[in-house]
PDB file of N, CA and C in Angstrom:
ATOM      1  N   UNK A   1       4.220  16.723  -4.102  1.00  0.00           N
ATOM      2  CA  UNK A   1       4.492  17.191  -2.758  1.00  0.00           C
ATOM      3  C   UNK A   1       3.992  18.621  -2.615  1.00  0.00           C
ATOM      4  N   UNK A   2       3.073  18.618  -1.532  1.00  0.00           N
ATOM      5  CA  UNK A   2       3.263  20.291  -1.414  1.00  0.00           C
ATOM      6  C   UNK A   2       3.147  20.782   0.082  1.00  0.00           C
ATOM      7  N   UNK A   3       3.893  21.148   0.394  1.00  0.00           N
ATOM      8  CA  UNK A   3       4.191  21.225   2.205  1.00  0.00           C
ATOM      9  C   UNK A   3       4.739  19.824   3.006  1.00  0.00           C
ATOM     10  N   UNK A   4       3.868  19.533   3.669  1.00  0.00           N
ATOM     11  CA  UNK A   4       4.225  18.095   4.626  1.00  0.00           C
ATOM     12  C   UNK A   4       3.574  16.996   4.289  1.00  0.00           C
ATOM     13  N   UNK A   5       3.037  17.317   2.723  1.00  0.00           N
ATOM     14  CA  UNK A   5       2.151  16.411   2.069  1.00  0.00           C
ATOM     15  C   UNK A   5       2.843  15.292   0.759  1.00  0.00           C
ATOM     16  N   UNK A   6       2.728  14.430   0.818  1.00  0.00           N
ATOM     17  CA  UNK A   6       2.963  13.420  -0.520  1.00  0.00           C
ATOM     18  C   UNK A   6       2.169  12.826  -1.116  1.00  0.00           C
ATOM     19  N   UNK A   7       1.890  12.619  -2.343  1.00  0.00           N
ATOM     20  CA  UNK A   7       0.480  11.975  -2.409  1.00  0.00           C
ATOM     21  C   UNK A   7       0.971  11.301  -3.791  1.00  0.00           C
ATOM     22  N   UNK A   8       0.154  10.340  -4.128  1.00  0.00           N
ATOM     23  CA  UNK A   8       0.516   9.577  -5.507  1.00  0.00           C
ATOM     24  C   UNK A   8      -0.226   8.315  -5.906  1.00  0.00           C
ATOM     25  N   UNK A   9       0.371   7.756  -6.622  1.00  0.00           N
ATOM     26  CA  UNK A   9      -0.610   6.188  -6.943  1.00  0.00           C
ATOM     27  C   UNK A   9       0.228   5.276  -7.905  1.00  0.00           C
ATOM     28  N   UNK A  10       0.000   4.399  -7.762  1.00  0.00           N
ATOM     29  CA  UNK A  10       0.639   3.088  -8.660  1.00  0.00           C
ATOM     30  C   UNK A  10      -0.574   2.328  -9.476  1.00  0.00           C
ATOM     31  N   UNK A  11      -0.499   2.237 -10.181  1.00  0.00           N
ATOM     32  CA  UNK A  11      -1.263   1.795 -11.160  1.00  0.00           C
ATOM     33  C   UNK A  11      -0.739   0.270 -12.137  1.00  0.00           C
ATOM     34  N   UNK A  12      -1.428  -0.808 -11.629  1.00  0.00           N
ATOM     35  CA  UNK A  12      -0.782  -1.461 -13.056  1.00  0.00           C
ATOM     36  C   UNK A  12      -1.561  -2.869 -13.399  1.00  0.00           C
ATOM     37  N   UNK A  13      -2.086  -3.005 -14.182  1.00  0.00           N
ATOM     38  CA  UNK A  13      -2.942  -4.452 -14.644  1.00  0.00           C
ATOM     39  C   UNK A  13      -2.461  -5.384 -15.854  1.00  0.00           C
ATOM     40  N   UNK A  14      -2.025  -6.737 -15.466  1.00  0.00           N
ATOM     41  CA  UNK A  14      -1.689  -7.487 -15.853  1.00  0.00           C
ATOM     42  C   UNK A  14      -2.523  -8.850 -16.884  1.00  0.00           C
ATOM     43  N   UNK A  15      -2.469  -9.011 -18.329  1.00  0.00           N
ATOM     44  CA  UNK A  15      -2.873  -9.951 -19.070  1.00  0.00           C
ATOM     45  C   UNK A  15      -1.742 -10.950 -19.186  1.00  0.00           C
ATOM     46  N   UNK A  16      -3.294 -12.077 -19.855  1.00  0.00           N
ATOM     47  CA  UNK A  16      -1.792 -13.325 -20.293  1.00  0.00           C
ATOM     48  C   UNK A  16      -2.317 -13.182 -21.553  1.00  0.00           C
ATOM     49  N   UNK A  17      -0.957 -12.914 -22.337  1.00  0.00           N
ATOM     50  CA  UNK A  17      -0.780 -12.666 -23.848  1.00  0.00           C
ATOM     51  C   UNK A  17      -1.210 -14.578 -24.238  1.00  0.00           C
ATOM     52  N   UNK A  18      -1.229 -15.604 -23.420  1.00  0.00           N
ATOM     53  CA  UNK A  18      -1.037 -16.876 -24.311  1.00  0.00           C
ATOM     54  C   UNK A  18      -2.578 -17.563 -24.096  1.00  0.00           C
ATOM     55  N   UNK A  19      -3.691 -16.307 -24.205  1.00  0.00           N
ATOM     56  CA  UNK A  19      -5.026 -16.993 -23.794  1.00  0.00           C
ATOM     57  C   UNK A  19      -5.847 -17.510 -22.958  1.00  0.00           C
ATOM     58  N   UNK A  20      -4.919 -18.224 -22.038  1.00  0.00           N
ATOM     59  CA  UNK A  20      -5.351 -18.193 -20.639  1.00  0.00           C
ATOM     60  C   UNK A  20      -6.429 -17.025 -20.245  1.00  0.00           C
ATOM     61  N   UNK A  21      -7.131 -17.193 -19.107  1.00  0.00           N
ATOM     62  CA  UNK A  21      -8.373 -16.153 -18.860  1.00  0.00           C
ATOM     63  C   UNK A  21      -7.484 -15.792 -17.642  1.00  0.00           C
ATOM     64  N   UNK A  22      -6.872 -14.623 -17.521  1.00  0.00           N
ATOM     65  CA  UNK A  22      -6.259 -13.930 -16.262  1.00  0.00           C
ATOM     66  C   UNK A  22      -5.925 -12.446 -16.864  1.00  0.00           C
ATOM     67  N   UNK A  23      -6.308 -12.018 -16.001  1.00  0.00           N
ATOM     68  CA  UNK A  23      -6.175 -10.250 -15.841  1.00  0.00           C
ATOM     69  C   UNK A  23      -5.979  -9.932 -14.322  1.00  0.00           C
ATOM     70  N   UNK A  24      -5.319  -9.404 -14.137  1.00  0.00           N
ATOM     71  CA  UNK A  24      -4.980  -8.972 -12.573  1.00  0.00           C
ATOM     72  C   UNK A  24      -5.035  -7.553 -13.054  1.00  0.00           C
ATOM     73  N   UNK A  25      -5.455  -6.605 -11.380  1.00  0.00           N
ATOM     74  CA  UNK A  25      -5.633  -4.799 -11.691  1.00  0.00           C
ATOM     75  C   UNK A  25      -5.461  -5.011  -9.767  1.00  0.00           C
ATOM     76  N   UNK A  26      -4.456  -3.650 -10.438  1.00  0.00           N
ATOM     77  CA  UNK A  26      -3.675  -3.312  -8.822  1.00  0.00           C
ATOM     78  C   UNK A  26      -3.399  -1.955  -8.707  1.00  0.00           C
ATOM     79  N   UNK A  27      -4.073  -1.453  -7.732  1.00  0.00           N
ATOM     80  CA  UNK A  27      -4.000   0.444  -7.832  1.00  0.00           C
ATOM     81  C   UNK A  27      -3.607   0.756  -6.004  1.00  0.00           C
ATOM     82  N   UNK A  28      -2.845   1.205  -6.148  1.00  0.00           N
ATOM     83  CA  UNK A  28      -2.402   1.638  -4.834  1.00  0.00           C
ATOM     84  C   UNK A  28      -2.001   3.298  -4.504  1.00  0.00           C
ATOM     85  N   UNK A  29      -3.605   4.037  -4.172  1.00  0.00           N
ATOM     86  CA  UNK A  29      -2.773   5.278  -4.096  1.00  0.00           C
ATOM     87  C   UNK A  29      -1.954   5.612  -2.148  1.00  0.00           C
ATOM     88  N   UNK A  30      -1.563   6.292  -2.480  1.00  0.00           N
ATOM     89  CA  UNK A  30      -0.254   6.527  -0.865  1.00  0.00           C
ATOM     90  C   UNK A  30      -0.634   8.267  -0.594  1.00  0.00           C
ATOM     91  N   UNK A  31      -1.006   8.476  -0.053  1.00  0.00           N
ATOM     92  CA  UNK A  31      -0.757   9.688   1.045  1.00  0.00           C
ATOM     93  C   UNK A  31      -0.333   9.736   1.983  1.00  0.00           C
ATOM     94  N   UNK A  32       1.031  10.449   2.354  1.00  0.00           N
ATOM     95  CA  UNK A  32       1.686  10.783   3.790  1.00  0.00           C
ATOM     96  C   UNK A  32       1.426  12.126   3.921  1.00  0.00           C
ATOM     97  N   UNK A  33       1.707  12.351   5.682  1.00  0.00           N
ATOM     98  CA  UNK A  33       1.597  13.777   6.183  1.00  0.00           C
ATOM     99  C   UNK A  33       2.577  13.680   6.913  1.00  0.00           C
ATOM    100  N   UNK A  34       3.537  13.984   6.732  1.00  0.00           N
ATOM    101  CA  UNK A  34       5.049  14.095   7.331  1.00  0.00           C
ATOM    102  C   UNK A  34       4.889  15.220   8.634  1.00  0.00           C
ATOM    103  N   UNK A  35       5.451  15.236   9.443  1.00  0.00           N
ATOM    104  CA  UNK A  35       5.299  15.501  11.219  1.00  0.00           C
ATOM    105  C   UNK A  35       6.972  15.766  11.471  1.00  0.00           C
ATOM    106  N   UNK A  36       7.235  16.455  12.609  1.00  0.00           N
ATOM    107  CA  UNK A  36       8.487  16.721  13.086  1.00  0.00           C
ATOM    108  C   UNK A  36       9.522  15.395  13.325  1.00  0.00           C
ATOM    109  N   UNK A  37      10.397  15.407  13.635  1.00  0.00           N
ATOM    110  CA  UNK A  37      11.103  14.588  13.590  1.00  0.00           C
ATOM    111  C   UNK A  37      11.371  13.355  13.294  1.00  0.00           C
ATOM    112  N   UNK A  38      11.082  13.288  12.215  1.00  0.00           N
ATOM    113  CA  UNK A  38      10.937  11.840  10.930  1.00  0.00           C
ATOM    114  C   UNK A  38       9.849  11.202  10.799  1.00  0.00           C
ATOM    115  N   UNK A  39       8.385  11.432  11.955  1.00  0.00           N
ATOM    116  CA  UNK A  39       7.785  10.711  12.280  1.00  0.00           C
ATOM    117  C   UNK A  39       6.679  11.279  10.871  1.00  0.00           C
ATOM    118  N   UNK A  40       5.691  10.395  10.621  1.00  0.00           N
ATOM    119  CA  UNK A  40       5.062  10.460   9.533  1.00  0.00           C
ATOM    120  C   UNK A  40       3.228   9.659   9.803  1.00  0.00           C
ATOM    121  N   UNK A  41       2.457  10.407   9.208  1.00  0.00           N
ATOM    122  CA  UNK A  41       0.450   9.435   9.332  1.00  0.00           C
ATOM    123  C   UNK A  41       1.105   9.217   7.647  1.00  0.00           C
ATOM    124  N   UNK A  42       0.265   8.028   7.404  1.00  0.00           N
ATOM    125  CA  UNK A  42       0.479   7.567   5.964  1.00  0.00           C
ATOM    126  C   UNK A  42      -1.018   6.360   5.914  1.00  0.00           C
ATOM    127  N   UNK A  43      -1.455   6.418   4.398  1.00  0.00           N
ATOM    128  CA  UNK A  43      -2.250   5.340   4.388  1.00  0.00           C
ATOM    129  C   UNK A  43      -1.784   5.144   2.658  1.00  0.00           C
ATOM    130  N   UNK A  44      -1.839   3.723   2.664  1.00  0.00           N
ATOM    131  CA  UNK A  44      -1.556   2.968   1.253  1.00  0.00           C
ATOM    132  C   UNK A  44      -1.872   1.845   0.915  1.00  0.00           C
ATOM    133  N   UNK A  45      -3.390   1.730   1.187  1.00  0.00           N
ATOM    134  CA  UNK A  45      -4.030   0.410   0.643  1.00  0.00           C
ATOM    135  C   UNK A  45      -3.596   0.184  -0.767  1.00  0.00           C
ATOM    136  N   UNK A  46      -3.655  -1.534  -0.712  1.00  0.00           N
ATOM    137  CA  UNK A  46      -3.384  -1.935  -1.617  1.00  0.00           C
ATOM    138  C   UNK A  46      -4.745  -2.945  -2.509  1.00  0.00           C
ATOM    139  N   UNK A  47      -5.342  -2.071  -3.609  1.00  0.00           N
ATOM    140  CA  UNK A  47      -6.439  -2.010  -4.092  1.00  0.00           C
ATOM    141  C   UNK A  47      -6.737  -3.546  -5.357  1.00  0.00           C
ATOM    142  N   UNK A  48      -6.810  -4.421  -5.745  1.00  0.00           N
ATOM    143  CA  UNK A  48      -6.703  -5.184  -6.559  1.00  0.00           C
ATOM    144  C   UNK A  48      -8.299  -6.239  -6.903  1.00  0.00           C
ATOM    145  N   UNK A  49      -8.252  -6.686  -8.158  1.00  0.00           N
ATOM    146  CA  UNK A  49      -9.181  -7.116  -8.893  1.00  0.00           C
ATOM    147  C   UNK A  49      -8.955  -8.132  -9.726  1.00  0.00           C
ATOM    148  N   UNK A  50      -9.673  -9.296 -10.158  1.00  0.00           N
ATOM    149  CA  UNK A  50      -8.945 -10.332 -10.999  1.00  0.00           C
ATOM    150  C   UNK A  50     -10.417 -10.553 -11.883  1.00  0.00           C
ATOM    151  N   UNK A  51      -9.988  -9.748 -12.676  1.00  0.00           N
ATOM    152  CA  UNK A  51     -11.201  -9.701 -13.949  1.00  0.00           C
ATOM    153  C   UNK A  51     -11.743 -10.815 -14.525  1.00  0.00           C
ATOM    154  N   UNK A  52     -11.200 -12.246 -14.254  1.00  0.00           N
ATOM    155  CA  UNK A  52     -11.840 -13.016 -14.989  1.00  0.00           C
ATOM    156  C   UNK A  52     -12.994 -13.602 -13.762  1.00  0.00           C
ATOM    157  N   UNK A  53     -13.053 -13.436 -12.699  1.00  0.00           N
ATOM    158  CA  UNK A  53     -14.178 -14.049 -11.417  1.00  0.00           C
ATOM    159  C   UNK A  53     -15.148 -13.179 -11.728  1.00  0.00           C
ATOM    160  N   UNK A  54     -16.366 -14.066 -12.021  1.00  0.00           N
ATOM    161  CA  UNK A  54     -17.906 -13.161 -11.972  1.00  0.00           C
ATOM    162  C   UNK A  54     -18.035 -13.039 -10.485  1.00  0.00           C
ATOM    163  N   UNK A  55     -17.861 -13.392  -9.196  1.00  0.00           N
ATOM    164  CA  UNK A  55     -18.106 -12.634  -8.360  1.00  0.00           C
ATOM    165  C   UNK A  55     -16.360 -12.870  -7.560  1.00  0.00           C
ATOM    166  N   UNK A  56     -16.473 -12.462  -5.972  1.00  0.00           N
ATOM    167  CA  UNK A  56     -15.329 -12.344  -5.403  1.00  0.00           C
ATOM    168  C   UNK A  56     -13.749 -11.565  -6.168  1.00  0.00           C
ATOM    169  N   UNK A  57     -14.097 -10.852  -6.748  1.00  0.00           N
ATOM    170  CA  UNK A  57     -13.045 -10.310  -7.514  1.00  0.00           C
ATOM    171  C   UNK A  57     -12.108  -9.523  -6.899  1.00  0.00           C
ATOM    172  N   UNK A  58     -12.903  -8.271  -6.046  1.00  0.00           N
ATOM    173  CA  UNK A  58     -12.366  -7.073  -5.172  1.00  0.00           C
ATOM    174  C   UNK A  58     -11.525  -7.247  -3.961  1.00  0.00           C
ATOM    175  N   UNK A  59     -10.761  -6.909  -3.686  1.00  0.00           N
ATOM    176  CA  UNK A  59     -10.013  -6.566  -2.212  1.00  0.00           C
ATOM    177  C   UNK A  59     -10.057  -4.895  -1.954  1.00  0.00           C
ATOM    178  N   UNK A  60     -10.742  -4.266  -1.306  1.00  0.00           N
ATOM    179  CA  UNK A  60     -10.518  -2.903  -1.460  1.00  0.00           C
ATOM    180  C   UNK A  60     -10.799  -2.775   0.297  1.00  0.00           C
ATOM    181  N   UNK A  61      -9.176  -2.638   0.594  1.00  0.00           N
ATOM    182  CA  UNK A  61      -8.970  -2.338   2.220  1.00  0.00           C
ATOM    183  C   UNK A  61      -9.131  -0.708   2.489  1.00  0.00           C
ATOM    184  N   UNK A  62      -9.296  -0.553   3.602  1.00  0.00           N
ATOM    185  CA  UNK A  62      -9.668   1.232   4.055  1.00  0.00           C
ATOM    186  C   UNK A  62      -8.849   1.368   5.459  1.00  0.00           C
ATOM    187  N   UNK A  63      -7.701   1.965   5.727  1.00  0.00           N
ATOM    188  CA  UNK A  63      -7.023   2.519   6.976  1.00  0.00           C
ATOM    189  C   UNK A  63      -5.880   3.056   6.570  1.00  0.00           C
ATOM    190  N   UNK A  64      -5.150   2.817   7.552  1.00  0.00           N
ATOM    191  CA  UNK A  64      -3.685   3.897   7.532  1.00  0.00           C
ATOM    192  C   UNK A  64      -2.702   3.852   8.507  1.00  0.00           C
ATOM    193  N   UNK A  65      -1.431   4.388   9.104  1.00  0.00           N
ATOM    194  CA  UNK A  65      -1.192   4.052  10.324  1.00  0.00           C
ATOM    195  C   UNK A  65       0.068   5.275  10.227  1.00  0.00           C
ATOM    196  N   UNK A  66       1.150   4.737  10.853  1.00  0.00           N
ATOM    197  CA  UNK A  66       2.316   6.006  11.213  1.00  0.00           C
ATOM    198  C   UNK A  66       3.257   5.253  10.714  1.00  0.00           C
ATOM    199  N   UNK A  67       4.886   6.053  10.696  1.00  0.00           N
ATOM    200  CA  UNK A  67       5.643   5.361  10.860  1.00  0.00           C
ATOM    201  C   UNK A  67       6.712   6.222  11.213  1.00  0.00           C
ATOM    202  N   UNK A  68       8.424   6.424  11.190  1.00  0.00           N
ATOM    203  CA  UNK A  68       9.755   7.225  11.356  1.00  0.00           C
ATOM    204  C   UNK A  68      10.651   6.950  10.634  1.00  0.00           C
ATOM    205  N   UNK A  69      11.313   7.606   9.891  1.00  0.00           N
ATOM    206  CA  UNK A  69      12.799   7.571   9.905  1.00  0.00           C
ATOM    207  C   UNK A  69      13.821   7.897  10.955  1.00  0.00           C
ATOM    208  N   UNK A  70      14.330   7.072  10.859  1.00  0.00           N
ATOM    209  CA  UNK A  70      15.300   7.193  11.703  1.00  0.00           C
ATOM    210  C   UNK A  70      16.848   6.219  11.782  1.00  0.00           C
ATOM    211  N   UNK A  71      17.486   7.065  11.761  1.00  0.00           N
ATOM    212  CA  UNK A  71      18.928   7.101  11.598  1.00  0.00           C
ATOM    213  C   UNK A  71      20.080   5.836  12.469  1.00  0.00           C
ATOM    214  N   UNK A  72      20.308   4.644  11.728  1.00  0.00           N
ATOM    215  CA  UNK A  72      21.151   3.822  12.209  1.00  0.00           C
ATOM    216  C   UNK A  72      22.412   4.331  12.023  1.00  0.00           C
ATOM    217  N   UNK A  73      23.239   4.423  12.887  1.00  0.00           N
ATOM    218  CA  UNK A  73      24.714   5.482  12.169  1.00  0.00           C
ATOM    219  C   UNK A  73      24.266   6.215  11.606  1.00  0.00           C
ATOM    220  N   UNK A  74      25.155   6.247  10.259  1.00  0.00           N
ATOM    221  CA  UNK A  74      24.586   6.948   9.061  1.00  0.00           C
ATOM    222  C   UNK A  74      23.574   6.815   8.179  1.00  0.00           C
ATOM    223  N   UNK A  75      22.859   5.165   8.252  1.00  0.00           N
ATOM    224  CA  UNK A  75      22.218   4.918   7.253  1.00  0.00           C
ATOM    225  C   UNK A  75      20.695   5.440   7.664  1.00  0.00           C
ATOM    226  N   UNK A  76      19.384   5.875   7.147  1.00  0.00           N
ATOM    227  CA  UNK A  76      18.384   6.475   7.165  1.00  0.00           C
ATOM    228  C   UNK A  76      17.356   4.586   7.037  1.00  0.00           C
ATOM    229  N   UNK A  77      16.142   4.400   7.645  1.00  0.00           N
ATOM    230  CA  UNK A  77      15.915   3.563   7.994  1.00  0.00           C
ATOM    231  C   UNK A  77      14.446   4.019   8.139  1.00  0.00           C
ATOM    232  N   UNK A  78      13.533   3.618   7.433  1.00  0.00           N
ATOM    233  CA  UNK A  78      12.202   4.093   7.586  1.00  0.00           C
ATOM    234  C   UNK A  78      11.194   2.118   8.283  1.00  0.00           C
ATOM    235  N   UNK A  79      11.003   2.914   9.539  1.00  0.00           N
ATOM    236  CA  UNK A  79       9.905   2.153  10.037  1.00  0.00           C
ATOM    237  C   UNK A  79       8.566   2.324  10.093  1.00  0.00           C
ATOM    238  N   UNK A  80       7.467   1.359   9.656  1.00  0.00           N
ATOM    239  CA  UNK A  80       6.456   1.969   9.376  1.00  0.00           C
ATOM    240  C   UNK A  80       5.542   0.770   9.894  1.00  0.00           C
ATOM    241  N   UNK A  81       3.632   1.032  10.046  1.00  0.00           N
ATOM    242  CA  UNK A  81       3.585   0.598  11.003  1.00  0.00           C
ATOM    243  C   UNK A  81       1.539   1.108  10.102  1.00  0.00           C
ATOM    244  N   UNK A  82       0.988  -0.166   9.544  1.00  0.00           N
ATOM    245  CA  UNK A  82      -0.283   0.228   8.953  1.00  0.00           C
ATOM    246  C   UNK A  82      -1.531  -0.670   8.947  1.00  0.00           C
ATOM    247  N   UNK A  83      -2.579  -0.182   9.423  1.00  0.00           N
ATOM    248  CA  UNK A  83      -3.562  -1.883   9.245  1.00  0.00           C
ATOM    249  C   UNK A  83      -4.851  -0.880   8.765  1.00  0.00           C
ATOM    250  N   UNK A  84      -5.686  -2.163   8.309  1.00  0.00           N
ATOM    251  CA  UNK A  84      -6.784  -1.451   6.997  1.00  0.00           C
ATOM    252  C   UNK A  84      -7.766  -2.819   7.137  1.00  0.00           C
ATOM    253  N   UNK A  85      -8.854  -2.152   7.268  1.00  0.00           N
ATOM    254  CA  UNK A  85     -10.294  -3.116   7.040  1.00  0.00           C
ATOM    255  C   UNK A  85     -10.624  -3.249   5.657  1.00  0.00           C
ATOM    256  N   UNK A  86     -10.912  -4.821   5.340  1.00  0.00           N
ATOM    257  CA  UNK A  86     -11.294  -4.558   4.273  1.00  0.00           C
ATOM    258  C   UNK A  86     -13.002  -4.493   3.752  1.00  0.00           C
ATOM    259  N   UNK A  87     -13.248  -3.495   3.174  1.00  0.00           N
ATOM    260  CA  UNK A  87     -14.727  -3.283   2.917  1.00  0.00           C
ATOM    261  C   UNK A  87     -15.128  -4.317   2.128  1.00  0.00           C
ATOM    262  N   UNK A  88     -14.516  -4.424   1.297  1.00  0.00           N
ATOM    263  CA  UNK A  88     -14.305  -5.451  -0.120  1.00  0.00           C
ATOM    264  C   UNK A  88     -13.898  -6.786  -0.183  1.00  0.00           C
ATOM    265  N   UNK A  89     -14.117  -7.999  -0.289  1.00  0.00           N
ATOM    266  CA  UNK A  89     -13.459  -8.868  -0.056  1.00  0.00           C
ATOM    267  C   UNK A  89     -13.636 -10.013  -0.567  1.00  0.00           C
ATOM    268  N   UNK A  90     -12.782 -11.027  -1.344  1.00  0.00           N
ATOM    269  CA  UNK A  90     -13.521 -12.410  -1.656  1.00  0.00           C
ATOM    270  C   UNK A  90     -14.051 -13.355  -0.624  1.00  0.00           C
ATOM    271  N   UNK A  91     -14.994 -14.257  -0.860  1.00  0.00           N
ATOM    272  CA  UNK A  91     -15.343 -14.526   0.393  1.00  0.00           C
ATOM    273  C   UNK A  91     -14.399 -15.433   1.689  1.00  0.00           C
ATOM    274  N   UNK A  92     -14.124 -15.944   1.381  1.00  0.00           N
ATOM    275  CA  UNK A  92     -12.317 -16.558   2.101  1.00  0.00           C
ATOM    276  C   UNK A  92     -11.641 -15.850   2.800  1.00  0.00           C
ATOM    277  N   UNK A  93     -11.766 -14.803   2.010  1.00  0.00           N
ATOM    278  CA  UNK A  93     -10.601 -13.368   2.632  1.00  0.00           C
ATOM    279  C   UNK A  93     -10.438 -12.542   4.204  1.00  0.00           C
ATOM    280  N   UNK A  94      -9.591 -12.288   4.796  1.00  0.00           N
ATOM    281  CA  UNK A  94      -9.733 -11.818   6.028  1.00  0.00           C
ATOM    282  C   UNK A  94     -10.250 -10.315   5.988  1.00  0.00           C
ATOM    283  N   UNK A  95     -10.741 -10.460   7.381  1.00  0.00           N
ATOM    284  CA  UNK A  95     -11.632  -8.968   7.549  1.00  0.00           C
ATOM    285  C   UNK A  95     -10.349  -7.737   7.781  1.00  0.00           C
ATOM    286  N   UNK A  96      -9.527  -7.958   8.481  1.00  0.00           N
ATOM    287  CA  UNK A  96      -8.104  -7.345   8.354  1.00  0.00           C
ATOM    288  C   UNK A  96      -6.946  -7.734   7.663  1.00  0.00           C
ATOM    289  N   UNK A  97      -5.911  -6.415   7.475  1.00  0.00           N
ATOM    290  CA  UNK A  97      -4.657  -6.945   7.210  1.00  0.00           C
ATOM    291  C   UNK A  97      -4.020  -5.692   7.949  1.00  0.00           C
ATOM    292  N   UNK A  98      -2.755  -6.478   8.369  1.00  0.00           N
ATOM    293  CA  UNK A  98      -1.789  -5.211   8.970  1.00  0.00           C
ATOM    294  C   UNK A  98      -0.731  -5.329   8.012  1.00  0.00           C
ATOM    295  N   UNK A  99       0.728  -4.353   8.083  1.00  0.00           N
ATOM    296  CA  UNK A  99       1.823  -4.198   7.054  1.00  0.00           C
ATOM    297  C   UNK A  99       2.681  -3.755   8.437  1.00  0.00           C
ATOM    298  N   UNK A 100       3.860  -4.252   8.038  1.00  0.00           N
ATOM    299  CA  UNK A 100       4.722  -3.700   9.325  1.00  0.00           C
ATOM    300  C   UNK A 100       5.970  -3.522   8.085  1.00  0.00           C
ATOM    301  N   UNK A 101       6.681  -2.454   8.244  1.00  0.00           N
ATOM    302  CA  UNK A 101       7.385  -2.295   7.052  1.00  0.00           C
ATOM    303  C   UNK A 101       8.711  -1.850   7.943  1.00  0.00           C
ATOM    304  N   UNK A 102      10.347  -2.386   7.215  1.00  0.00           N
ATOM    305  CA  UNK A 102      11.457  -1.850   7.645  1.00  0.00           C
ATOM    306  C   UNK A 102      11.967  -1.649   6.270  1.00  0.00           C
ATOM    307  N   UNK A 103      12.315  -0.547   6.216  1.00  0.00           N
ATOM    308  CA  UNK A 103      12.980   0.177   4.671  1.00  0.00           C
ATOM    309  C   UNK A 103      14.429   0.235   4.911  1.00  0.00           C
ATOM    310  N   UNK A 104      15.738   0.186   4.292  1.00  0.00           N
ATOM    311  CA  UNK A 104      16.586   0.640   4.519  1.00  0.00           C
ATOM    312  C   UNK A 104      16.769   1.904   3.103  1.00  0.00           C
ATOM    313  N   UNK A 105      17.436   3.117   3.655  1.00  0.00           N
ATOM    314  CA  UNK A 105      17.017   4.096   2.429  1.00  0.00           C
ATOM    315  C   UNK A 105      18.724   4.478   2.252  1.00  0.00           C
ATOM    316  N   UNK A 106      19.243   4.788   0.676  1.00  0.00           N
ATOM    317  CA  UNK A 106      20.250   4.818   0.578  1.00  0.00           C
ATOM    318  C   UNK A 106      20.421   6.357  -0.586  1.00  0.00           C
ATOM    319  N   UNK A 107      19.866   7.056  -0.027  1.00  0.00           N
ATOM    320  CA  UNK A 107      19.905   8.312  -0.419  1.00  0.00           C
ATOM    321  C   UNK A 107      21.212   8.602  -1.317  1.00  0.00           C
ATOM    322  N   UNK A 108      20.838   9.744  -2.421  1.00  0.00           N
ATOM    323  CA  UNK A 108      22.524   9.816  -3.580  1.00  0.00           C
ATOM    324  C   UNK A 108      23.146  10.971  -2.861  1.00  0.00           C
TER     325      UNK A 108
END
């Protein structure tokens, strides 16, 4: 974090220990820019690869969108709100995806 900024990444790729030919790879980095009153720009494609396909392997989407927290009673409630083209794609695959996200957040 540094100011109204968050930034980060998830990282994680998956084998089958029993021989099978599967490898999955999934990288998702997240940047938000947090804004006045809960409201938030954020982008967090979700990046993935399946190592054993000689071709169609990639999904690598490109966008971003907004979203808020905001306060049910007491409880904190993040709505969020993101769609991303994908550059990358197996051939099957759609040219978009959107994410519509409801968080409930339970702060200590």
């Amino acid at each position: 974090m540094i100011g109204p900024v968050v930034a980060g990444a998830r990282v994680t790729n998956e084998w089958n220990l029993e021989g099978e030919d599967f490898s999955r790879f999934l990288l998702q980095p997240f940047l938000n820019y947090n804004l006045p009153h809960g409201w938030y720009l954020s982008t967090s494609p979700i990046i993935t690869a399946a190592w054993e396909r000689d071709h169609d392997a990639w999904l690598v989407p490109v966008g971003g969108g907004f979203g808020k927290v905001h306060r049910i009673g007491k409880l904190p409630v993040n709505f969020s709100f993101r769609a991303f083209y994908n550059v990358e794609k197996p051939e099957h695959g759609g040219d978009w995806s959107t994410r519509f996200q409801v968080q409930m957040l339970f702060p200590r």
